[in-house]
Protein backbone atom coordinates (compact mmCIF):
# COMPACT_ATOMS: atom_id res chain seq x y z
CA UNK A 1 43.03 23.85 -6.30
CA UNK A 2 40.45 26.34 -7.81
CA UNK A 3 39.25 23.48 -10.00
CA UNK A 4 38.49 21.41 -7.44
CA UNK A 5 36.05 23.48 -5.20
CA UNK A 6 33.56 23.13 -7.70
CA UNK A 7 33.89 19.53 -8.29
CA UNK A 8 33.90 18.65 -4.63
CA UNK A 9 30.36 20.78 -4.79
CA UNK A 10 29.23 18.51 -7.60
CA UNK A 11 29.96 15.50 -5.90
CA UNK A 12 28.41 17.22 -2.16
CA UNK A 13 25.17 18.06 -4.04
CA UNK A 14 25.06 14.82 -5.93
CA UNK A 15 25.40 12.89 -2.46
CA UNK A 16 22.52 15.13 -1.21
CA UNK A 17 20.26 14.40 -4.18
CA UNK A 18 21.03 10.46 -3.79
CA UNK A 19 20.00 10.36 0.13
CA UNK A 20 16.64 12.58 -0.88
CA UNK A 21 15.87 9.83 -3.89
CA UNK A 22 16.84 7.25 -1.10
CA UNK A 23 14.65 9.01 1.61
CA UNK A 24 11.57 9.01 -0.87
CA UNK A 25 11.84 5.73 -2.02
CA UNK A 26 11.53 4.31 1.41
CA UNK A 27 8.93 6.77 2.29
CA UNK A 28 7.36 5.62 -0.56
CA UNK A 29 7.73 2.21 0.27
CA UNK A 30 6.27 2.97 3.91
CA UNK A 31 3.08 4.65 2.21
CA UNK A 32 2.34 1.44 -0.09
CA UNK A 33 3.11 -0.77 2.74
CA UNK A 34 1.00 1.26 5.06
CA UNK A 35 -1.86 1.34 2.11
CA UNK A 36 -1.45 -2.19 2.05
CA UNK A 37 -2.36 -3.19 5.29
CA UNK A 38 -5.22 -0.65 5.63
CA UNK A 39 -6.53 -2.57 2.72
CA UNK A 40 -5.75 -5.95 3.83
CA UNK A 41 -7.65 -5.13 7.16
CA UNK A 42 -10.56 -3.80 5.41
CA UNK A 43 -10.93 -6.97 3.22
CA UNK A 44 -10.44 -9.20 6.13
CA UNK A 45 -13.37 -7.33 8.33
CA UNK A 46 -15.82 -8.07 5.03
CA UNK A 47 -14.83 -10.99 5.23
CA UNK A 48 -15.35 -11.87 8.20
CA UNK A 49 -18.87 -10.19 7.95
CA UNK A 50 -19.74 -12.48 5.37
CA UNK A 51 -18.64 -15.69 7.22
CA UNK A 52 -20.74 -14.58 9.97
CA UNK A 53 -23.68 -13.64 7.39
CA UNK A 54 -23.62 -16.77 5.88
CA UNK A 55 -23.93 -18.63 9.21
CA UNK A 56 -26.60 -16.78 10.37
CA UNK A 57 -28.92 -17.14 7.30
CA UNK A 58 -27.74 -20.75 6.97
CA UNK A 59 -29.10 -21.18 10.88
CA UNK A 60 -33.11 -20.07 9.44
CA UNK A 61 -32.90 -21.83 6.65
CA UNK A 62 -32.11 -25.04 8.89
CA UNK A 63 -34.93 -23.84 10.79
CA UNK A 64 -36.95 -24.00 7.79
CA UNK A 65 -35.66 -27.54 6.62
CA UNK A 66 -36.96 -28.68 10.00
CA UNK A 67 -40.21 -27.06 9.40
CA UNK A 68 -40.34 -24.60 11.93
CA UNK A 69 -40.56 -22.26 8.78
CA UNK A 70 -42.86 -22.29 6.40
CA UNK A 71 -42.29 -21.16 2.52
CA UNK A 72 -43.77 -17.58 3.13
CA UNK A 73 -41.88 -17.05 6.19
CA UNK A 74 -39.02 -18.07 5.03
CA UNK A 75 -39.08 -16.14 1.90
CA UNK A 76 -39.68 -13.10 3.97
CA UNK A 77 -36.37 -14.02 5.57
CA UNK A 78 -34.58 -13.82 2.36
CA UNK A 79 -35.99 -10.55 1.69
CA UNK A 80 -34.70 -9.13 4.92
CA UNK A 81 -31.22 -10.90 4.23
CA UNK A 82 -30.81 -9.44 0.47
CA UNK A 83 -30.20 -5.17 2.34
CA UNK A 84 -27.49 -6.90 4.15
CA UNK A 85 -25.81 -9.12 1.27
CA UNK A 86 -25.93 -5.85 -0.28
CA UNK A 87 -24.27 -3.93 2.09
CA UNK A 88 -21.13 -6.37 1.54
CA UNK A 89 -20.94 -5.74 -2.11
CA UNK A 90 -20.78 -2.44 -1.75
CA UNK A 91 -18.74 -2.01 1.04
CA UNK A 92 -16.35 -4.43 -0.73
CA UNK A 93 -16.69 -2.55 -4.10
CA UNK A 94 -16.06 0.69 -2.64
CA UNK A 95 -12.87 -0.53 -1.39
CA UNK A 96 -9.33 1.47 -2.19
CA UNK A 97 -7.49 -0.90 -3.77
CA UNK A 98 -3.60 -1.78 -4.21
CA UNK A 99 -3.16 -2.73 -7.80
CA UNK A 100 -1.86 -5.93 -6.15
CA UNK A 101 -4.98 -7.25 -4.91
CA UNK A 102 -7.48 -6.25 -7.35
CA UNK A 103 -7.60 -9.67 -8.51
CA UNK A 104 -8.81 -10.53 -4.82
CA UNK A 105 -11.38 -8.12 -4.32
CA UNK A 106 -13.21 -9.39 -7.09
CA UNK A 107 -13.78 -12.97 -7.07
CA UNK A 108 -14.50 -11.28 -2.84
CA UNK A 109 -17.19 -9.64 -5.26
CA UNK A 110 -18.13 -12.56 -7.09
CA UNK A 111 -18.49 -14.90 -3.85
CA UNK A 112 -20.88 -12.54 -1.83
CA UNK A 113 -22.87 -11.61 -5.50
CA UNK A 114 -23.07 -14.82 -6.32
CA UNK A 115 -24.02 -16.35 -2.81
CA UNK A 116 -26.93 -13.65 -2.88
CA UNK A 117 -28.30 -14.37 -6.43
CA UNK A 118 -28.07 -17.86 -4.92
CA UNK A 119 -30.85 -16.92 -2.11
CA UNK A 120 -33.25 -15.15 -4.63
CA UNK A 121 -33.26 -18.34 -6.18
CA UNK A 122 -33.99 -19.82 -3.25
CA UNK A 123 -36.87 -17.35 -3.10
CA UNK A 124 -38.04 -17.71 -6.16
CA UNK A 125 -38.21 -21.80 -5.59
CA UNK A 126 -39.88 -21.00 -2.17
CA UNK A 127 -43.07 -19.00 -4.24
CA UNK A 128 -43.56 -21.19 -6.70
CA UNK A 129 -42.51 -24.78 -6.04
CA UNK A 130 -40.46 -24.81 -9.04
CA UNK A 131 -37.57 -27.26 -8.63
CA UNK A 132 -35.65 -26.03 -11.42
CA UNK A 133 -34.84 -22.49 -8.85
CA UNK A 134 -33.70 -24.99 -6.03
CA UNK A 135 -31.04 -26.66 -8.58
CA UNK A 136 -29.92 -23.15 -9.25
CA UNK A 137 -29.49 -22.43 -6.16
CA UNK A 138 -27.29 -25.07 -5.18
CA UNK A 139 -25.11 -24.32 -8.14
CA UNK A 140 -24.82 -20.62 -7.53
CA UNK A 141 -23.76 -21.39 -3.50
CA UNK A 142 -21.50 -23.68 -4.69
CA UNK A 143 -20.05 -21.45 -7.10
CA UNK A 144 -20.04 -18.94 -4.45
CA UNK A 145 -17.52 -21.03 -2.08
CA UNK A 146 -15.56 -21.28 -5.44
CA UNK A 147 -15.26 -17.88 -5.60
CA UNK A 148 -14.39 -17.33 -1.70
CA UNK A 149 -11.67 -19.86 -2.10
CA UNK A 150 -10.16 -17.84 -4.95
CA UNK A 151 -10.58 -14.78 -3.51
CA UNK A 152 -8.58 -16.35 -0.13
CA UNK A 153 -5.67 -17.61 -2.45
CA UNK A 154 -5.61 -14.50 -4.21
CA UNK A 155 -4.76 -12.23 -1.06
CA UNK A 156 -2.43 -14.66 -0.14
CA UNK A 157 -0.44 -14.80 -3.11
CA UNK A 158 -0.81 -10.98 -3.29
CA UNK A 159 1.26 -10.82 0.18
């Protein structure tokens, strides 16, 4: 009987340690899970932000096509559009993020980057007439919708 005091100890504390691994696993769990979806929320408001951004400088430079703009004016639009593509890129780079969708907050990056280098093109082909800017401005939006459909697949496949 004496020697079996101490083993039923072992096997009490051993019991103990397993729930407290078990506990902390799930707590961890929770934590990631929780990190997660502050993440996911975050991404999805930028997002959103840049839908929205894109719609409303897309609505003057239709004004522009139908010539209620001209060049100057709307190259000072672009200006005053650049602060705000800006503030995406940073909020998006300054972003905590889950090893998991790292993948997705870069080409997120590379969409609103790219969609804003495709305006000071744009800019640059509204100062000086020079159609070779315009080209590379349709390229760069159209690499910029690349991008945002990568960056949508890539959240999704992150979970």
């Amino acid at each position: 009987m004496v020697g079996k005091k101490p083993l039923s100890r072992a096997v009490v504390i051993a019991g103990f340690a397993a729930i407290a691994i078990l506990v902390g696993i799930m707590i961890s769990l929770q934590v990631s899970n929780a990190q997660n979806g502050v993440f996911k929320q975050k991404w999805d408001n930028i997002a959103f932000d840049a839908i929205a951004l894109t719609q409303q400088y897309q609505a003057e430079e239709g004004k522009w096509k139908a010539g209620q703009y001209d060049n100057a004016t709307m190259a000072g639009i672009v200006d005053k559009y650049m602060p705000r593509y800006q503030s995406l890129i940073d909020r998006a780079n300054s972003l905590e993020t889950p090893d998991r969708y790292i993948e997705a907050r870069g080409l997120l990056v590379k969409a609103l980057q790219t969609e804003k280098d495709s305006n000071e093109h744009f800019k640059a082909y509204l100062t000086t007439g020079d159609r070779a800017e315009y080209e590379k401005t349709l390229d760069l939006f159209s690499l910029s919708l690349k991008y945002s459909a990568e960056a949508d697949a890539a959240i999704k496949e992150a979970g």
